[in-house]
PDB file of N, CA and C in Angstrom:
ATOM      1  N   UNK A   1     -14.202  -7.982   9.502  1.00  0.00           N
ATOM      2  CA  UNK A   1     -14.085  -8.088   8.050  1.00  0.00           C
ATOM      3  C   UNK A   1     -13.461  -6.807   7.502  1.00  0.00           C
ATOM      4  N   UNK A   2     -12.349  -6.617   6.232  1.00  0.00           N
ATOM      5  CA  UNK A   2     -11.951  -5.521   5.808  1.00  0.00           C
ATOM      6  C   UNK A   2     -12.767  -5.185   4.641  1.00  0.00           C
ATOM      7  N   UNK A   3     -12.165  -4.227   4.398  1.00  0.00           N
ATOM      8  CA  UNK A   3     -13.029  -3.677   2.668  1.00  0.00           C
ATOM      9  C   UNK A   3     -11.972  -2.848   2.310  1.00  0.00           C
ATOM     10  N   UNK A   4     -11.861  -3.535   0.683  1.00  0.00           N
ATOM     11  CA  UNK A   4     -11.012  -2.981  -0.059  1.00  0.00           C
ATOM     12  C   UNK A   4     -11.781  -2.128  -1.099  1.00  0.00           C
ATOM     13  N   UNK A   5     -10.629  -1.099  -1.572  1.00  0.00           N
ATOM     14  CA  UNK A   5     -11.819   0.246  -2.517  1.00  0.00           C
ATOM     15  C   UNK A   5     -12.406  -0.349  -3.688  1.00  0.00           C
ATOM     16  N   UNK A   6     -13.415   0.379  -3.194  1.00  0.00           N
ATOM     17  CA  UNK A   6     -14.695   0.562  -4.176  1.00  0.00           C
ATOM     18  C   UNK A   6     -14.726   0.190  -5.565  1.00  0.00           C
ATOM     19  N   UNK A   7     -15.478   0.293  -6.502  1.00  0.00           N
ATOM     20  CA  UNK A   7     -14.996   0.431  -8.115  1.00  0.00           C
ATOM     21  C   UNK A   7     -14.833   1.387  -8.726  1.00  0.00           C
ATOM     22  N   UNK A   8     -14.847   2.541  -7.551  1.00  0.00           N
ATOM     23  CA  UNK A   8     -15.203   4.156  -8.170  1.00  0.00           C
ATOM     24  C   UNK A   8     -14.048   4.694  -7.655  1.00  0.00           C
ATOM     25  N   UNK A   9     -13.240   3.606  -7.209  1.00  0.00           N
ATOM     26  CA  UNK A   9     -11.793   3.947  -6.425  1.00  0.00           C
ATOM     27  C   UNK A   9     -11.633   5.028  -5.092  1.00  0.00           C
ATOM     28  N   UNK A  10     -12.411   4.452  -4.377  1.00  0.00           N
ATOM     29  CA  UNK A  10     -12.379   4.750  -2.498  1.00  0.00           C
ATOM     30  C   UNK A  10     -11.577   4.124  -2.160  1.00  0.00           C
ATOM     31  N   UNK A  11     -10.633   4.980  -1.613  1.00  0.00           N
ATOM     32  CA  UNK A  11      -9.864   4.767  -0.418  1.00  0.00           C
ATOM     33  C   UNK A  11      -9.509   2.913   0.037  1.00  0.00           C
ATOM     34  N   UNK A  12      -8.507   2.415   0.272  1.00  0.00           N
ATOM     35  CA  UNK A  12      -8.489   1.312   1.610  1.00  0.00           C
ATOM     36  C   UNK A  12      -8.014   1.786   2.483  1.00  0.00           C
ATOM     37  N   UNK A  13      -8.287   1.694   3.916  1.00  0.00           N
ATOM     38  CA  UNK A  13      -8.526   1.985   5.163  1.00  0.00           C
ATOM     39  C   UNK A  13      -7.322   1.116   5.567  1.00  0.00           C
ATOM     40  N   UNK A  14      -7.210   0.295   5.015  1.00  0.00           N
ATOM     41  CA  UNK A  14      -6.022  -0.737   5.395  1.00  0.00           C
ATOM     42  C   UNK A  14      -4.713  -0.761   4.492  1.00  0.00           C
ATOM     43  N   UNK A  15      -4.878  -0.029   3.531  1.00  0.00           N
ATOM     44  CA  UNK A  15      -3.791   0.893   2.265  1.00  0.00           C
ATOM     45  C   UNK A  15      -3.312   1.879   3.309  1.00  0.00           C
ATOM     46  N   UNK A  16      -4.033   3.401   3.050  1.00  0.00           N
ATOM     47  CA  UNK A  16      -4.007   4.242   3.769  1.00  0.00           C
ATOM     48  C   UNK A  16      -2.637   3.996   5.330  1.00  0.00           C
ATOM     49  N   UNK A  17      -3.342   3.134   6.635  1.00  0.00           N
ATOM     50  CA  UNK A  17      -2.742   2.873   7.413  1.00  0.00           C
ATOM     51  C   UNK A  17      -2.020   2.184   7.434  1.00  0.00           C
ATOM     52  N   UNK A  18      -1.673   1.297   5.883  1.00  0.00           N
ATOM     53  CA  UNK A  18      -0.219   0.729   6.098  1.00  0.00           C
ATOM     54  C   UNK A  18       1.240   1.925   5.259  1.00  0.00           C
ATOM     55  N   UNK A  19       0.323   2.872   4.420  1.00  0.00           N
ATOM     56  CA  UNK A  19       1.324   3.757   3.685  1.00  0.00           C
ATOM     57  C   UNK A  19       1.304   5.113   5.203  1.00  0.00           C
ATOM     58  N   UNK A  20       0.720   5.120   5.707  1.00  0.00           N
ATOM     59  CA  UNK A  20       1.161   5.832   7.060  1.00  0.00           C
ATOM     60  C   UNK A  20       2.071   5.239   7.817  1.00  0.00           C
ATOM     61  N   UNK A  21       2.309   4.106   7.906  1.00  0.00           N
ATOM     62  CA  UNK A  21       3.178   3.170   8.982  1.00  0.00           C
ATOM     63  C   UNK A  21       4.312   3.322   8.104  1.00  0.00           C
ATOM     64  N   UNK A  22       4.594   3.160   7.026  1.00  0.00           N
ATOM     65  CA  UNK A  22       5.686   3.138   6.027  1.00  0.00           C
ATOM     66  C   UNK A  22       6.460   3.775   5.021  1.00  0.00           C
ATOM     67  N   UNK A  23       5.754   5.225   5.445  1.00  0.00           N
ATOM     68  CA  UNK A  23       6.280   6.813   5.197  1.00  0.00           C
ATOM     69  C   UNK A  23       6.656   7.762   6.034  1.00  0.00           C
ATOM     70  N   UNK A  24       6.792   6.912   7.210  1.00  0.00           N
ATOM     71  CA  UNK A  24       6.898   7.761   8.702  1.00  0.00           C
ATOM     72  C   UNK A  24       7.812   8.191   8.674  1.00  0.00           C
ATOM     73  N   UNK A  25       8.480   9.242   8.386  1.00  0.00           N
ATOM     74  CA  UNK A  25      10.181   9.478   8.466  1.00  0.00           C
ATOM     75  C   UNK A  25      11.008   9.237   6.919  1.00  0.00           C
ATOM     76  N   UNK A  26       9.985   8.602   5.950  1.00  0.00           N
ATOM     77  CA  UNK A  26      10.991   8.511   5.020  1.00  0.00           C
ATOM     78  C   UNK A  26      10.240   9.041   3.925  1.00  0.00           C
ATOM     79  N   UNK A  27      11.012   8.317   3.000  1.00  0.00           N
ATOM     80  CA  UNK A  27      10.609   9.543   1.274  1.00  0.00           C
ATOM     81  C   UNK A  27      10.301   8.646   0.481  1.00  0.00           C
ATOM     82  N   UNK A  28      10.918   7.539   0.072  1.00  0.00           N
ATOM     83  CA  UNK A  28      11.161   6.265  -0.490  1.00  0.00           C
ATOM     84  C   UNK A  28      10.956   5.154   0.074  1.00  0.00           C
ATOM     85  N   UNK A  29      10.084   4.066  -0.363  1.00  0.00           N
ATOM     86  CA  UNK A  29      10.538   2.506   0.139  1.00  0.00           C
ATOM     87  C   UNK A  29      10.406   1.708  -0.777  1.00  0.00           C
ATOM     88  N   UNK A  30      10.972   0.501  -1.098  1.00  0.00           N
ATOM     89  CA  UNK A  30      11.302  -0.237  -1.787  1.00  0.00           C
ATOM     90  C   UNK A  30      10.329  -1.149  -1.594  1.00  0.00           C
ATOM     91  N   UNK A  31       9.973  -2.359  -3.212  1.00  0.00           N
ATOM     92  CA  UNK A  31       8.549  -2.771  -3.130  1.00  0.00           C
ATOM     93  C   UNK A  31       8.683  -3.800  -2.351  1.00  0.00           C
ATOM     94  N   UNK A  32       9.996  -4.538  -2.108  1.00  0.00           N
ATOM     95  CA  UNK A  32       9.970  -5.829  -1.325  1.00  0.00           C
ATOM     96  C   UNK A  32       9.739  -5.717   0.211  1.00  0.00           C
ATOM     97  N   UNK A  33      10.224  -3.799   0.717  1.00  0.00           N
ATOM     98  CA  UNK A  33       9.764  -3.315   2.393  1.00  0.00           C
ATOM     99  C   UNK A  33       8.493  -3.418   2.068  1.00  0.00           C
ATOM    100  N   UNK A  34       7.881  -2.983   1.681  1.00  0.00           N
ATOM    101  CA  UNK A  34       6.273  -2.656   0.918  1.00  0.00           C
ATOM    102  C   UNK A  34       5.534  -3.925   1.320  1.00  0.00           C
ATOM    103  N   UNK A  35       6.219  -4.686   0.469  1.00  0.00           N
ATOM    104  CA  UNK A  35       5.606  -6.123   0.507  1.00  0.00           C
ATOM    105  C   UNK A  35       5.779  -6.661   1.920  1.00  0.00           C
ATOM    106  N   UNK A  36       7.170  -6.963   2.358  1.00  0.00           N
ATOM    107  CA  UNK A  36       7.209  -7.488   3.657  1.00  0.00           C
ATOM    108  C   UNK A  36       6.051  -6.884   4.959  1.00  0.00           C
ATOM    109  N   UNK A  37       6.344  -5.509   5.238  1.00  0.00           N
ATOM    110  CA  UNK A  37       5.283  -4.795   6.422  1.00  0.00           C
ATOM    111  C   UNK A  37       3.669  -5.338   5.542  1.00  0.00           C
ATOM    112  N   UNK A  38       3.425  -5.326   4.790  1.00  0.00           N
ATOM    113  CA  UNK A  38       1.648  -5.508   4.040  1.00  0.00           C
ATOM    114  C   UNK A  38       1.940  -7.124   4.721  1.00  0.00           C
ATOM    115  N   UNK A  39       2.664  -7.944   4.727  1.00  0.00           N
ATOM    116  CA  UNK A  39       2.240  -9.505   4.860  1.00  0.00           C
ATOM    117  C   UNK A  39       2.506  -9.058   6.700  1.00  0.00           C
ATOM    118  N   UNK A  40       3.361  -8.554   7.112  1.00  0.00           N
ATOM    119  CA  UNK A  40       3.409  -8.337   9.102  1.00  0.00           C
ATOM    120  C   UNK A  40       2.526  -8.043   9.299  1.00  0.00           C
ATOM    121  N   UNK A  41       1.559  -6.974   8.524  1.00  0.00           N
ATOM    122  CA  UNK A  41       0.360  -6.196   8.561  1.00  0.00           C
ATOM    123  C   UNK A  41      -1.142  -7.052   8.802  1.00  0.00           C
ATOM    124  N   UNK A  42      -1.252  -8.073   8.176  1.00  0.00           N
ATOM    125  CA  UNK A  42      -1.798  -9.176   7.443  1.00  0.00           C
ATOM    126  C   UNK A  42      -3.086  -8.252   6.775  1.00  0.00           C
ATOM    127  N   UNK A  43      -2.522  -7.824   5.933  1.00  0.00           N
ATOM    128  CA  UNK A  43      -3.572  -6.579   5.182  1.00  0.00           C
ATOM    129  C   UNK A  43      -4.514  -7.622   4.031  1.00  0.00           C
ATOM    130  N   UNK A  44      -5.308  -7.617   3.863  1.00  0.00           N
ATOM    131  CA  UNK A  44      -6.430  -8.664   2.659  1.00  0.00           C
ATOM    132  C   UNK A  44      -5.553  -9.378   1.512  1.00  0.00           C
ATOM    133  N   UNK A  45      -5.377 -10.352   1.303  1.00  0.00           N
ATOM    134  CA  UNK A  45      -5.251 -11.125   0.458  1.00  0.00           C
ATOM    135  C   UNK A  45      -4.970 -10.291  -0.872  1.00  0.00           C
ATOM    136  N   UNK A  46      -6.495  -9.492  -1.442  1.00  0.00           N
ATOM    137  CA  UNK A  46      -6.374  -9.017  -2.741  1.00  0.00           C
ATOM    138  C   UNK A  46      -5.304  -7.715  -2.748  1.00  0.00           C
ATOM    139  N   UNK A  47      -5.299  -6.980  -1.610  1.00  0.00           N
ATOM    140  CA  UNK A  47      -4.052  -6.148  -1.268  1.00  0.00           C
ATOM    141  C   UNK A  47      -2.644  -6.375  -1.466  1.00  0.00           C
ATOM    142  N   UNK A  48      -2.613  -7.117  -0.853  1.00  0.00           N
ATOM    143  CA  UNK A  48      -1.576  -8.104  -0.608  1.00  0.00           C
ATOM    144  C   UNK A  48      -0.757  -8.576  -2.061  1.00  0.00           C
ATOM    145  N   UNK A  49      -1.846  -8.812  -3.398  1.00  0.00           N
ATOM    146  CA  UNK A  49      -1.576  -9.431  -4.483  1.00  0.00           C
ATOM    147  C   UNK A  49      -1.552  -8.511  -5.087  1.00  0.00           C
ATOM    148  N   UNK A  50      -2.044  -6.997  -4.712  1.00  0.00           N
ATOM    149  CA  UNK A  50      -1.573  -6.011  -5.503  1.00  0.00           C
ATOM    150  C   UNK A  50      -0.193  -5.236  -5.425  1.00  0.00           C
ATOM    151  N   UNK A  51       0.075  -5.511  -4.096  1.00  0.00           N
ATOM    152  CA  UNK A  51       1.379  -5.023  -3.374  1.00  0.00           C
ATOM    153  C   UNK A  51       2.404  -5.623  -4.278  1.00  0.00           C
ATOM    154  N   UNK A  52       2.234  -7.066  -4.451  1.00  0.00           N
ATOM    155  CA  UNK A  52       3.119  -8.371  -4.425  1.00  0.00           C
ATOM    156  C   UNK A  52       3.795  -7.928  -5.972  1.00  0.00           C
ATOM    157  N   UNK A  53       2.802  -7.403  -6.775  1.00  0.00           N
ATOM    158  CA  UNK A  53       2.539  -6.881  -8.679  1.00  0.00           C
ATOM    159  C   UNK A  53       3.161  -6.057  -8.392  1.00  0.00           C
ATOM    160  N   UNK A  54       3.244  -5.215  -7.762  1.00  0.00           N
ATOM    161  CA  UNK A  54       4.315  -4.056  -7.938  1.00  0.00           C
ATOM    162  C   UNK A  54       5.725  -4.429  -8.602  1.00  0.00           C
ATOM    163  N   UNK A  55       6.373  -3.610  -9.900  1.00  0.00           N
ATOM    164  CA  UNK A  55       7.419  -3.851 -10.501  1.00  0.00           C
ATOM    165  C   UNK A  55       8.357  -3.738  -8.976  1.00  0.00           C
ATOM    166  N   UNK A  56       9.687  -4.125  -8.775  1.00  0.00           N
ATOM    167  CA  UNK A  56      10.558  -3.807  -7.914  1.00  0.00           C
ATOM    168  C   UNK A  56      10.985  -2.477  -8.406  1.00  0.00           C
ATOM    169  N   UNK A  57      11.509  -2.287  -7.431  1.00  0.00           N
ATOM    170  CA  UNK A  57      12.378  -0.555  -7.094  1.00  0.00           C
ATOM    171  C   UNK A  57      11.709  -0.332  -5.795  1.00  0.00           C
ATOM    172  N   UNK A  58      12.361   1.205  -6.097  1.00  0.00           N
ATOM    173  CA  UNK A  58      11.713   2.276  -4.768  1.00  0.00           C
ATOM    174  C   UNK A  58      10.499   3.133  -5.052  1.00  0.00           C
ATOM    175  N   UNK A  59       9.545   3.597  -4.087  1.00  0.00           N
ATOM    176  CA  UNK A  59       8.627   4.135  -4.395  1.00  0.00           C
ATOM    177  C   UNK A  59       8.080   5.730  -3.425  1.00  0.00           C
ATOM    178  N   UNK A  60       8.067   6.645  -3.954  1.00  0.00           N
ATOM    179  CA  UNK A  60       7.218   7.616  -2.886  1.00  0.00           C
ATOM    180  C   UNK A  60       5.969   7.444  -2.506  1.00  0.00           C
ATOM    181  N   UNK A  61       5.328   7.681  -1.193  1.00  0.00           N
ATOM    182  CA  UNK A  61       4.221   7.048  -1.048  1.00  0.00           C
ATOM    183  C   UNK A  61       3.122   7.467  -2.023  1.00  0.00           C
ATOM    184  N   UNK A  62       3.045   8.532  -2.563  1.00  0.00           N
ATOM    185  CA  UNK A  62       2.258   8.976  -3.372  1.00  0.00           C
ATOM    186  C   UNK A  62       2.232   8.283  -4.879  1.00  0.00           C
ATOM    187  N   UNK A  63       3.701   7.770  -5.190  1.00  0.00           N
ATOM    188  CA  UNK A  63       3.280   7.015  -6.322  1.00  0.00           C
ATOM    189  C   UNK A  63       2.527   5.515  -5.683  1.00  0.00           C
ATOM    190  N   UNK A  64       2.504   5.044  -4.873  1.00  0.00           N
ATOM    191  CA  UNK A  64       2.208   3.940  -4.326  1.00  0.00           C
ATOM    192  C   UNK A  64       0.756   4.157  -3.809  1.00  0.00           C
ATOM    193  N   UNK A  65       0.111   5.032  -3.678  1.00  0.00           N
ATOM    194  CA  UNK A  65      -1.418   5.530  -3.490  1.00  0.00           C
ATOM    195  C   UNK A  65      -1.690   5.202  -4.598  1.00  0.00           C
ATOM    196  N   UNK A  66      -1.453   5.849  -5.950  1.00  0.00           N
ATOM    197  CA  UNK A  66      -1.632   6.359  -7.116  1.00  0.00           C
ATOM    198  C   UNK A  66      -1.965   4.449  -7.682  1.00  0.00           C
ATOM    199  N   UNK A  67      -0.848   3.649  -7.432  1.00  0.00           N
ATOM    200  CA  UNK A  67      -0.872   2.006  -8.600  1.00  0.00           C
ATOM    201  C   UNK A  67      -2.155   1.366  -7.366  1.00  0.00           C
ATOM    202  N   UNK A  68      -2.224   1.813  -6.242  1.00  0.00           N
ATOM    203  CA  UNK A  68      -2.652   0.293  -5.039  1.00  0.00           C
ATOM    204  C   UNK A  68      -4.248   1.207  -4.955  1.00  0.00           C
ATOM    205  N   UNK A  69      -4.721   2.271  -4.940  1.00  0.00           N
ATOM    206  CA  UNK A  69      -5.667   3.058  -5.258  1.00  0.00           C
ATOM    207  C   UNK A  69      -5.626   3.486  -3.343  1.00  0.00           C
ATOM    208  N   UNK A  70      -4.895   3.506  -2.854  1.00  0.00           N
ATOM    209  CA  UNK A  70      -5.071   4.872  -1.284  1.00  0.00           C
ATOM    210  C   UNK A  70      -4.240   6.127  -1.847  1.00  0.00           C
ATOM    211  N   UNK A  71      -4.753   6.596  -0.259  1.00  0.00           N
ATOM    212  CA  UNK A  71      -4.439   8.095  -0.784  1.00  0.00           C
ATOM    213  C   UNK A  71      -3.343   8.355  -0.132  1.00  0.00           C
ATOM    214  N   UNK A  72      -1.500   9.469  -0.489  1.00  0.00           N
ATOM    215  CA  UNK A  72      -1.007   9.935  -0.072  1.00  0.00           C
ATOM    216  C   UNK A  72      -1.294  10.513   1.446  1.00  0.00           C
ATOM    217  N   UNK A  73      -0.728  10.713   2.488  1.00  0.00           N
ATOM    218  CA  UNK A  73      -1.270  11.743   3.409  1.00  0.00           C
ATOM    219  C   UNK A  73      -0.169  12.133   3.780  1.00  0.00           C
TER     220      UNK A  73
END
């Protein structure tokens, strides 16, 4: 079973290790890469629908911690 953050805004464990998989080498990714690796990923449903809300463009991972509630690393 996964767990998505808290209401006091903890961490996802499954955020986190998909914005590690998808900042590896880069600076920027775009919300539809974002989206695509989160559904390869098969990261939770409610994740997934937060990913999906993301306006399009590009994103640094840190702004993408900041809207999906993980943390930069």
């Amino acid at each position: 079973m996964t767990h998505l953050p808290a209401p006091d805004g903890a961490a996802s464990p499954e955020l986190d290790a998909l914005l590690d998989d998808l900042y590896a080498g880069q600076e920027r990714v775009t919300q539809s890469e974002i989206q695509r690796r989160a559904v390869a990923a098969d990261v939770p449903a409610e994740l997934l629908t937060r990913i999906t809300a993301l306006p399009e463009g590009e994103y640094a991972a840190d702004e993408v911690a900041d809207l999906l509630g993980g943390t930069a690393g």
